[in-house]
Protein backbone atom coordinates (compact mmCIF):
# COMPACT_ATOMS: atom_id res chain seq x y z
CA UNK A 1 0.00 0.00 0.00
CA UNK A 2 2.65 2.25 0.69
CA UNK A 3 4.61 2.17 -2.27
CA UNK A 4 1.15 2.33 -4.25
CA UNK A 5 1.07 5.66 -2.37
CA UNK A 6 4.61 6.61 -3.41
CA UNK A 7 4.19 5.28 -6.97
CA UNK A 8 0.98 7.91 -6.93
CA UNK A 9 2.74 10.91 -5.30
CA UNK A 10 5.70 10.06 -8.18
CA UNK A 11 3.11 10.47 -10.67
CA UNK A 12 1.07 13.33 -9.50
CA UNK A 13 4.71 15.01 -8.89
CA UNK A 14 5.93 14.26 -12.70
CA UNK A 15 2.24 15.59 -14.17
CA UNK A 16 3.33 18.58 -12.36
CA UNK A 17 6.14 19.02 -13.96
CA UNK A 18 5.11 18.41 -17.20
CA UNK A 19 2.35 21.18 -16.80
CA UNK A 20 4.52 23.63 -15.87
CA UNK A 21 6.68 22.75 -18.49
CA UNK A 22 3.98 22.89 -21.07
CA UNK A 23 2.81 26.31 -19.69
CA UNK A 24 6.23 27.87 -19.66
CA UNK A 25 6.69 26.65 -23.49
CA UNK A 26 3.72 27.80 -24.48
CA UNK A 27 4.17 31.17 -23.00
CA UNK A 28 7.44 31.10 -24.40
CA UNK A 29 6.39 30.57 -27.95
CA UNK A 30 3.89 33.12 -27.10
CA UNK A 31 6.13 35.47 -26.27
CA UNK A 32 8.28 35.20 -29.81
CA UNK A 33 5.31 34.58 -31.90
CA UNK A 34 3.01 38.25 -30.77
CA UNK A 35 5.63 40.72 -31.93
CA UNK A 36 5.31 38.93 -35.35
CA UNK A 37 2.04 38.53 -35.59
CA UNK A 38 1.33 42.10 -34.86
CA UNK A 39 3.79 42.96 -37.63
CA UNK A 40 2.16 41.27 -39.60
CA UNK A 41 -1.58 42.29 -38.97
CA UNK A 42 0.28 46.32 -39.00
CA UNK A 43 1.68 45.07 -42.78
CA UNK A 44 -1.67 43.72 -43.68
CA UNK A 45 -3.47 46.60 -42.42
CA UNK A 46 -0.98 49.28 -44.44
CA UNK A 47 -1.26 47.49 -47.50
CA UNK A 48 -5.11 47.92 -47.33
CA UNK A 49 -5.39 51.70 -46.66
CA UNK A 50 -2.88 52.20 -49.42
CA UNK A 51 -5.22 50.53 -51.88
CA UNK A 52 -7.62 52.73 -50.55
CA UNK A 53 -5.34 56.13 -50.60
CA UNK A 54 -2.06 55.64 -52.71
CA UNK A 55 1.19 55.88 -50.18
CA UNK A 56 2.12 59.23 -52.45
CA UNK A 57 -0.58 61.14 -51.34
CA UNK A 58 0.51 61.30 -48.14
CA UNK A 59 3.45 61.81 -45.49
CA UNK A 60 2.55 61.00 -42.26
CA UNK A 61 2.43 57.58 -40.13
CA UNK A 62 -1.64 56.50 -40.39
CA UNK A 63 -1.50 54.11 -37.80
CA UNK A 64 -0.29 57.35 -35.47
CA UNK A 65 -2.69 59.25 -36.68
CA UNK A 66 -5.93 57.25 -35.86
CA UNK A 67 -9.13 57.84 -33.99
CA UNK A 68 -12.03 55.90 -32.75
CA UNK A 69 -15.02 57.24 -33.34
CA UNK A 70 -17.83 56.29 -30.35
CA UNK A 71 -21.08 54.33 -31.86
CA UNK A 72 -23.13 56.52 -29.30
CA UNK A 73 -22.06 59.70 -30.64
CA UNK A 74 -21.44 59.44 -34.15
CA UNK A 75 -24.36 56.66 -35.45
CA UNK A 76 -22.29 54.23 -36.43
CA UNK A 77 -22.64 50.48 -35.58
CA UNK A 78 -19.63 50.03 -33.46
CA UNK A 79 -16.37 51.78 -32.75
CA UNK A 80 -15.07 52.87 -35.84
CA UNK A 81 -11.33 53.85 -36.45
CA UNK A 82 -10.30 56.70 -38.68
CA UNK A 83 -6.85 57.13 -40.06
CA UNK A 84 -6.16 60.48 -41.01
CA UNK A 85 -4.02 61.52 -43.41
CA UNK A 86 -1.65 64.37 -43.98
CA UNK A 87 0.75 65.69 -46.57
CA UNK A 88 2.99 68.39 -44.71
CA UNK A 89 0.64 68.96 -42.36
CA UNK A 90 -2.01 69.30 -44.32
CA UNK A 91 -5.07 67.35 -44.06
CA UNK A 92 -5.73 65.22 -47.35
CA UNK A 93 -8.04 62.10 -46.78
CA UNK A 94 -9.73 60.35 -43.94
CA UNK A 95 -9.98 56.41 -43.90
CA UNK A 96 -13.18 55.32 -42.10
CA UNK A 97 -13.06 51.32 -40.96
CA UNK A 98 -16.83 50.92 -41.35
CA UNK A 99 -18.65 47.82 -40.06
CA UNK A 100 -22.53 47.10 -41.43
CA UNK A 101 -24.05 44.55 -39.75
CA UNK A 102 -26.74 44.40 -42.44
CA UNK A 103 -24.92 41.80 -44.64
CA UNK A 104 -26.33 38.97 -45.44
CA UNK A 105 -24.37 36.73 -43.28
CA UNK A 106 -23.84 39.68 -41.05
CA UNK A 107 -21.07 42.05 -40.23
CA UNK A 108 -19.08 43.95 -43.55
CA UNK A 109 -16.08 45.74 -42.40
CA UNK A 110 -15.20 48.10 -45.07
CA UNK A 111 -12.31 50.76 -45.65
CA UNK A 112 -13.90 54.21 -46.99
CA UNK A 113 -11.16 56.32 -47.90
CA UNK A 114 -12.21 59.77 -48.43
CA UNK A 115 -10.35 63.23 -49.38
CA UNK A 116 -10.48 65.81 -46.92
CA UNK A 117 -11.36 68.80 -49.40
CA UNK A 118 -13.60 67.79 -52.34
CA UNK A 119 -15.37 64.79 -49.92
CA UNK A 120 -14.99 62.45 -52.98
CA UNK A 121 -14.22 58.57 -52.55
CA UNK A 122 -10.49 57.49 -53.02
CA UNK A 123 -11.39 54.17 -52.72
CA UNK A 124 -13.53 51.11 -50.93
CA UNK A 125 -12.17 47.98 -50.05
CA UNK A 126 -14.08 45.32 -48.19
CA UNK A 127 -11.53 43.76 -45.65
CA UNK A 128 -13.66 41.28 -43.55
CA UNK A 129 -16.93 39.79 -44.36
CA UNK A 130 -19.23 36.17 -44.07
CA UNK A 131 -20.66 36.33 -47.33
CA UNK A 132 -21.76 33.22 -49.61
CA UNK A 133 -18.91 32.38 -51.94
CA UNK A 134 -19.66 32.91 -55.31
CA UNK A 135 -22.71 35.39 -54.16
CA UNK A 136 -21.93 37.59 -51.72
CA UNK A 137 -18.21 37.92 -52.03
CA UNK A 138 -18.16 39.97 -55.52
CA UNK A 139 -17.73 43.08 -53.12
CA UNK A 140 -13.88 41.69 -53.09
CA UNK A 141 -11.24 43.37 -55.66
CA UNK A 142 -10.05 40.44 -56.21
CA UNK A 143 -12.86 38.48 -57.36
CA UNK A 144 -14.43 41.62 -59.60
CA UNK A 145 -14.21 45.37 -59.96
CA UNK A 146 -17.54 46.12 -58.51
CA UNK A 147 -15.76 48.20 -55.52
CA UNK A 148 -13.90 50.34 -57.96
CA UNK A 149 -17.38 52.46 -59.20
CA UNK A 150 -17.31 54.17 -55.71
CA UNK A 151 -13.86 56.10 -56.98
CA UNK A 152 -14.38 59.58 -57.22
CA UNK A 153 -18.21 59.40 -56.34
CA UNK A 154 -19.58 61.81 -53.98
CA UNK A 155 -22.98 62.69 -52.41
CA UNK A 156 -23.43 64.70 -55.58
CA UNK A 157 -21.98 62.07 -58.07
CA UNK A 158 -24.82 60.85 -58.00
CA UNK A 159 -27.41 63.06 -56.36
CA UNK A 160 -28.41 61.57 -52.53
CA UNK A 161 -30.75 59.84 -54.37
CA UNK A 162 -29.03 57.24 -56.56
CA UNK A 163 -26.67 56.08 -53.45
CA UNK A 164 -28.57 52.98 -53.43
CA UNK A 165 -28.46 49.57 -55.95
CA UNK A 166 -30.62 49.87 -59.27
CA UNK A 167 -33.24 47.51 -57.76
CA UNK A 168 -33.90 50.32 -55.13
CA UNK A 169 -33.83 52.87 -57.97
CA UNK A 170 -30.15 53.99 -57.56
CA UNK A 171 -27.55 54.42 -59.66
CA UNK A 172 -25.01 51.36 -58.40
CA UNK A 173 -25.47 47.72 -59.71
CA UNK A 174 -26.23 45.10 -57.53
CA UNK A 175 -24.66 41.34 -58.24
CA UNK A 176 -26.44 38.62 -60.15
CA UNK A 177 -28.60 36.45 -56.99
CA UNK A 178 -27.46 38.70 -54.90
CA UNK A 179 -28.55 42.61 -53.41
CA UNK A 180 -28.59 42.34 -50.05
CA UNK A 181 -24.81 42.24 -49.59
CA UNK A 182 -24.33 45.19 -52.20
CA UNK A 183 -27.20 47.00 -50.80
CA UNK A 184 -25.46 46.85 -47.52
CA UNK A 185 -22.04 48.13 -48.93
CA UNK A 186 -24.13 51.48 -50.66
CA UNK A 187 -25.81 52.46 -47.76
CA UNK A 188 -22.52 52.29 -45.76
CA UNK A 189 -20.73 53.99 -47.84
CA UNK A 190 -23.24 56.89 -48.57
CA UNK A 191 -23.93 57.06 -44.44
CA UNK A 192 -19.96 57.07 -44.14
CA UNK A 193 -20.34 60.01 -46.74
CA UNK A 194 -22.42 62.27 -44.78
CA UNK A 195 -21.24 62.21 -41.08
CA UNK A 196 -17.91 63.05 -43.52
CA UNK A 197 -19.75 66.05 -44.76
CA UNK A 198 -20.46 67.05 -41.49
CA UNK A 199 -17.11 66.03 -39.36
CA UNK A 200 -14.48 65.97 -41.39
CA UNK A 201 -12.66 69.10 -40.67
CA UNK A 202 -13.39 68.23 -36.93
CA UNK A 203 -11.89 65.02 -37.47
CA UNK A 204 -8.32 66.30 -37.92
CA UNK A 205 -8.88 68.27 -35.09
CA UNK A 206 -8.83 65.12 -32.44
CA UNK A 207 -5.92 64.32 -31.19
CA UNK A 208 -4.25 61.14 -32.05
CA UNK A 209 -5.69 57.88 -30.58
CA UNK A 210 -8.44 59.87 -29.16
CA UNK A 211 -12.32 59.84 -29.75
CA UNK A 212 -15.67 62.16 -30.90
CA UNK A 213 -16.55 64.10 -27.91
């Protein structure tokens, strides 16, 4: 009986061991893995805005020069960073990271790049997104070009009225099966479009990493 008891408290002793072994490696490839992964997701995340705002039109560091915007406050779904940017010093474009939640598999996080002084579109990009393959997921540049006919649009080309798809009577194409996901990406855009008509020279007046008051 007693060396049953031993046996067991060798056991118990050695699974010990191995746990905290296991925890310490873990944490340890933890530890090496996050800074990479971060660079990564801050690569990932630079290469988007710049298909969204060319890299020449501006001089400063976007990431620096973000702000949340407050869901309670502004109308949007959710927090919603903005990456302003700035060629010597000058305000040229803001970059709004819209989320709809009226997809048709739910949330559509888009990137709405817009300049600061004509308020026309730079660009759209859809970065995140359920959608049916095949369907849904035309929003994509790289499956078609159906993001590029928001370039250089504004709330007056077209009129307030055609910012919706043609089944609604607007003036943007929706996709073949398929006009609840495009319908979704309109009205997000043209709602992105008007708090930009109202905010955006507040916008470059928030401070860095700071929020809508």
């Amino acid at each position: 009986m007693k060396q049953h008891i031993e046996a067991m408290k060798k056991s118990g002793i050695s699974l010990a061991i191995f746990a905290l072994i296991s925890v310490l490696l873990v944490a340890t490839t933890n530890s090496l893995t996050k800074p990479k992964i971060l660079e990564n997701q801050a690569r990932m995340l630079l290469q988007a805005l710049n298909e969204v705002l060319p890299a020449s039109h501006y001089d400063n560091d976007l990431a620096a020069g973000k702000i949340i915007l407050n869901p309670q406050k502004t109308g949007f779904s959710q927090n919603t960073p903005v990456y302003l940017a700035r060629k010597q010093g000058k305000p040229i474009a803001a970059i709004f990271e819209v989320t709809t939640l009226k997809g048709y598999s739910g949330a559509i996080t888009l990137l709405i790049g817009i300049h600061a002084g004509s308020q026309t579109i730079s660009g759209v990009r859809v970065v995140k997104h359920k959608e049916t393959p095949g369907l849904g997921d035309k929003m994509e540049i790289k499956k078609t070009n159906w993001a590029l006919n928001f370039n250089n649009k504004s709330l007056e080309n077209p009129e307030i009225t055609g910012w919706h798809v043609k089944k609604d009577g607007g003036d943007f194409d929706q996709f073949t099966g398929a006009t609840i996901t495009p319908r979704a990406i309109v009205n997000a855009v043209r709602s992105t479009l008007l708090f930009a008509q109202q905010n955006m020279q507040s916008l470059f007046q928030q401070q860095s990493q700071g929020s809508i008051q």
